[in-house]
N, C-alpha and C. Protein backbone atom coordinates (compact mmCIF):
# COMPACT_ATOMS: atom_id res chain seq x y z
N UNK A 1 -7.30 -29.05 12.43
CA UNK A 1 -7.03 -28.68 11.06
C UNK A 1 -5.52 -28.71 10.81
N UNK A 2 -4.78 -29.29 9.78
CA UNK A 2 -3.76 -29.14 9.16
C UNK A 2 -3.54 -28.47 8.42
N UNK A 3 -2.12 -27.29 8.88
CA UNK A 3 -1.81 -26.28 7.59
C UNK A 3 -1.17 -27.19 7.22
N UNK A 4 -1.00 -26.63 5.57
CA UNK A 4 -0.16 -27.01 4.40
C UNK A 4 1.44 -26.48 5.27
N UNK A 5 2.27 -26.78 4.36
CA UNK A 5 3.38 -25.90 4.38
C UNK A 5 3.74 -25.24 3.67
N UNK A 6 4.52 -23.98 3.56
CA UNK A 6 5.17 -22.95 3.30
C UNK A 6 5.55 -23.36 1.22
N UNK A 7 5.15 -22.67 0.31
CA UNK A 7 5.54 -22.88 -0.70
C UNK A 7 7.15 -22.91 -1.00
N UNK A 8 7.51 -23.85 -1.74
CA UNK A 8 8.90 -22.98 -1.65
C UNK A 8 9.37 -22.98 -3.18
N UNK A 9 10.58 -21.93 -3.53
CA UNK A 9 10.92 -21.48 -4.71
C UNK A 9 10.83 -22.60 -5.82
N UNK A 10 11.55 -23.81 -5.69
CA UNK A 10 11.25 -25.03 -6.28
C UNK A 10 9.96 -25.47 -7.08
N UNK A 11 9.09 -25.64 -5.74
CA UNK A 11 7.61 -25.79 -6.02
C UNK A 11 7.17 -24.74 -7.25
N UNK A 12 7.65 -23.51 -7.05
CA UNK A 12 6.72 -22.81 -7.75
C UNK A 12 7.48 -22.80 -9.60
N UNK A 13 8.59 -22.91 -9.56
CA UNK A 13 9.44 -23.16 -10.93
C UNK A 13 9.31 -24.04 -11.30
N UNK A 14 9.12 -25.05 -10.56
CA UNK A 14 8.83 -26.50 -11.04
C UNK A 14 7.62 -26.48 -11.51
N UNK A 15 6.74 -25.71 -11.22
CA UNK A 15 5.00 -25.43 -11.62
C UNK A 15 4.74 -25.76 -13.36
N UNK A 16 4.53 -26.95 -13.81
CA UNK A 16 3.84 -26.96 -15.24
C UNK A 16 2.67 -26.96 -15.63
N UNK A 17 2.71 -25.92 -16.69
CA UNK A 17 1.28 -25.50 -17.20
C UNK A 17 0.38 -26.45 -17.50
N UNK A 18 -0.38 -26.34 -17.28
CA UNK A 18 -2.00 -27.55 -17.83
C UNK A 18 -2.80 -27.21 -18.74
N UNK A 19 -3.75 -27.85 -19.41
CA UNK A 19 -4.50 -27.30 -20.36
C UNK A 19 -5.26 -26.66 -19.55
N UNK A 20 -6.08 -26.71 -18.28
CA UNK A 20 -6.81 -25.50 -17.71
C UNK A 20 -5.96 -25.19 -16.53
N UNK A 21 -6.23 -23.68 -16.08
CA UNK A 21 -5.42 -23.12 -14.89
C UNK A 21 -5.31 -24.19 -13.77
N UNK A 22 -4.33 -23.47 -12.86
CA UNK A 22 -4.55 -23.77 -11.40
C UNK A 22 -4.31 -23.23 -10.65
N UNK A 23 -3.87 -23.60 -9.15
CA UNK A 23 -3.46 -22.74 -8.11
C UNK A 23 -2.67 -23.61 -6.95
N UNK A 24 -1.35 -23.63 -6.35
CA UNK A 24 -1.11 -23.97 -5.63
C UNK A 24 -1.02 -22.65 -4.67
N UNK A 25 -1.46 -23.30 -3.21
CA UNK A 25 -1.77 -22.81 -2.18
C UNK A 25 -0.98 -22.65 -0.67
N UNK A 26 -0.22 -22.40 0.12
CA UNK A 26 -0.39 -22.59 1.66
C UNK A 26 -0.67 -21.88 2.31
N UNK A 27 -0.20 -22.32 3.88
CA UNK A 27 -1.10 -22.04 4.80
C UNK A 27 -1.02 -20.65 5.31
N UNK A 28 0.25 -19.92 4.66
CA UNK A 28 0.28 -18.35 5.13
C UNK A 28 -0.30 -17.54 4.08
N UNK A 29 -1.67 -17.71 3.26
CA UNK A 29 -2.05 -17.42 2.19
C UNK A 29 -1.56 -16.92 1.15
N UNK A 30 -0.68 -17.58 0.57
CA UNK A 30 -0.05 -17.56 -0.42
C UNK A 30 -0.72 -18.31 -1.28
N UNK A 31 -0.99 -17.94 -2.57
CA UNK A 31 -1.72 -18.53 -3.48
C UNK A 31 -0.78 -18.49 -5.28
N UNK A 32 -0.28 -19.00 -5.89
CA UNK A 32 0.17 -18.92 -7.37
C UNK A 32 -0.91 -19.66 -7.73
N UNK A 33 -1.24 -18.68 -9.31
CA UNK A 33 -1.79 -19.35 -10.38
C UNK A 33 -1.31 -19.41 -11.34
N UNK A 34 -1.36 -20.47 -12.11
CA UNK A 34 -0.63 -21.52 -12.90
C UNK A 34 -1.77 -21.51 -13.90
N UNK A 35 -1.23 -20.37 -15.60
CA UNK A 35 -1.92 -20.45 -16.44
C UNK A 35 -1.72 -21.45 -17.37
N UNK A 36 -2.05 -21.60 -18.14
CA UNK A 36 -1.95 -22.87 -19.16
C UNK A 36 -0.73 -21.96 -20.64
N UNK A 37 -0.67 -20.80 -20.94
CA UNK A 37 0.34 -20.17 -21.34
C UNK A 37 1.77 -19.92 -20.69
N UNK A 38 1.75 -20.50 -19.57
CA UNK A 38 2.90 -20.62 -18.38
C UNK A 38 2.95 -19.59 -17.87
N UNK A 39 2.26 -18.26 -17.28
CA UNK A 39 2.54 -17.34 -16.38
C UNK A 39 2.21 -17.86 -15.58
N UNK A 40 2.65 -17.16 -14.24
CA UNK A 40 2.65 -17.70 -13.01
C UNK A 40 2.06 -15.86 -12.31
N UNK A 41 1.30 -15.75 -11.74
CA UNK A 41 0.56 -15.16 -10.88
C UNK A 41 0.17 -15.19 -9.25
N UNK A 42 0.97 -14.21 -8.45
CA UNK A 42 0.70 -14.70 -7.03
C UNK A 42 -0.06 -13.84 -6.48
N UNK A 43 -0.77 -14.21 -5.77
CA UNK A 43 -1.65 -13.05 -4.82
C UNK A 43 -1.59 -13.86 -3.10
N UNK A 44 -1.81 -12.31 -2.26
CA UNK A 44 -2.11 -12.93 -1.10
C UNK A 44 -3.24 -12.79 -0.77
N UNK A 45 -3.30 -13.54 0.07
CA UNK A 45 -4.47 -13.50 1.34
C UNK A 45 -4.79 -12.48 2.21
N UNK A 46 -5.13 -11.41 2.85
CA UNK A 46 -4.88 -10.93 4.37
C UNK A 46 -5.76 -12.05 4.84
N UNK A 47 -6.38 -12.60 5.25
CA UNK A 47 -7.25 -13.68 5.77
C UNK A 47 -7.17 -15.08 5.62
N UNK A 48 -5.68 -15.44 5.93
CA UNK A 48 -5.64 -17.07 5.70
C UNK A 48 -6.91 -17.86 6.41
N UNK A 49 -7.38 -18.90 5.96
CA UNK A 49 -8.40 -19.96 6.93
C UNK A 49 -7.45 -20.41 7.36
């Protein structure tokens, strides 16, 4: 299995809104969601896969 790598500050500012949400992800469960009003929302994991 291949982790992703590490999000980094860039990635996540650079993040543009879509007409439906999203989520970029890596491998230390880090998760942002990416609303379509442009907030940005992070949650973790305790349980990365």
């Amino acid at each position: 299995m291949i982790k992703e790598p590490r999000l980094t500050d860039e990635q996540i500012i650079e993040a543009i809104p879509k007409k439906k949400g999203y989520s970029l992800g890596d491998a230390n469960g880090l998760s942002i969601l990416i609303k379509p009003n442009g907030s940005k929302l992070c949650k973790r994991s305790t349980n990365p896969i």
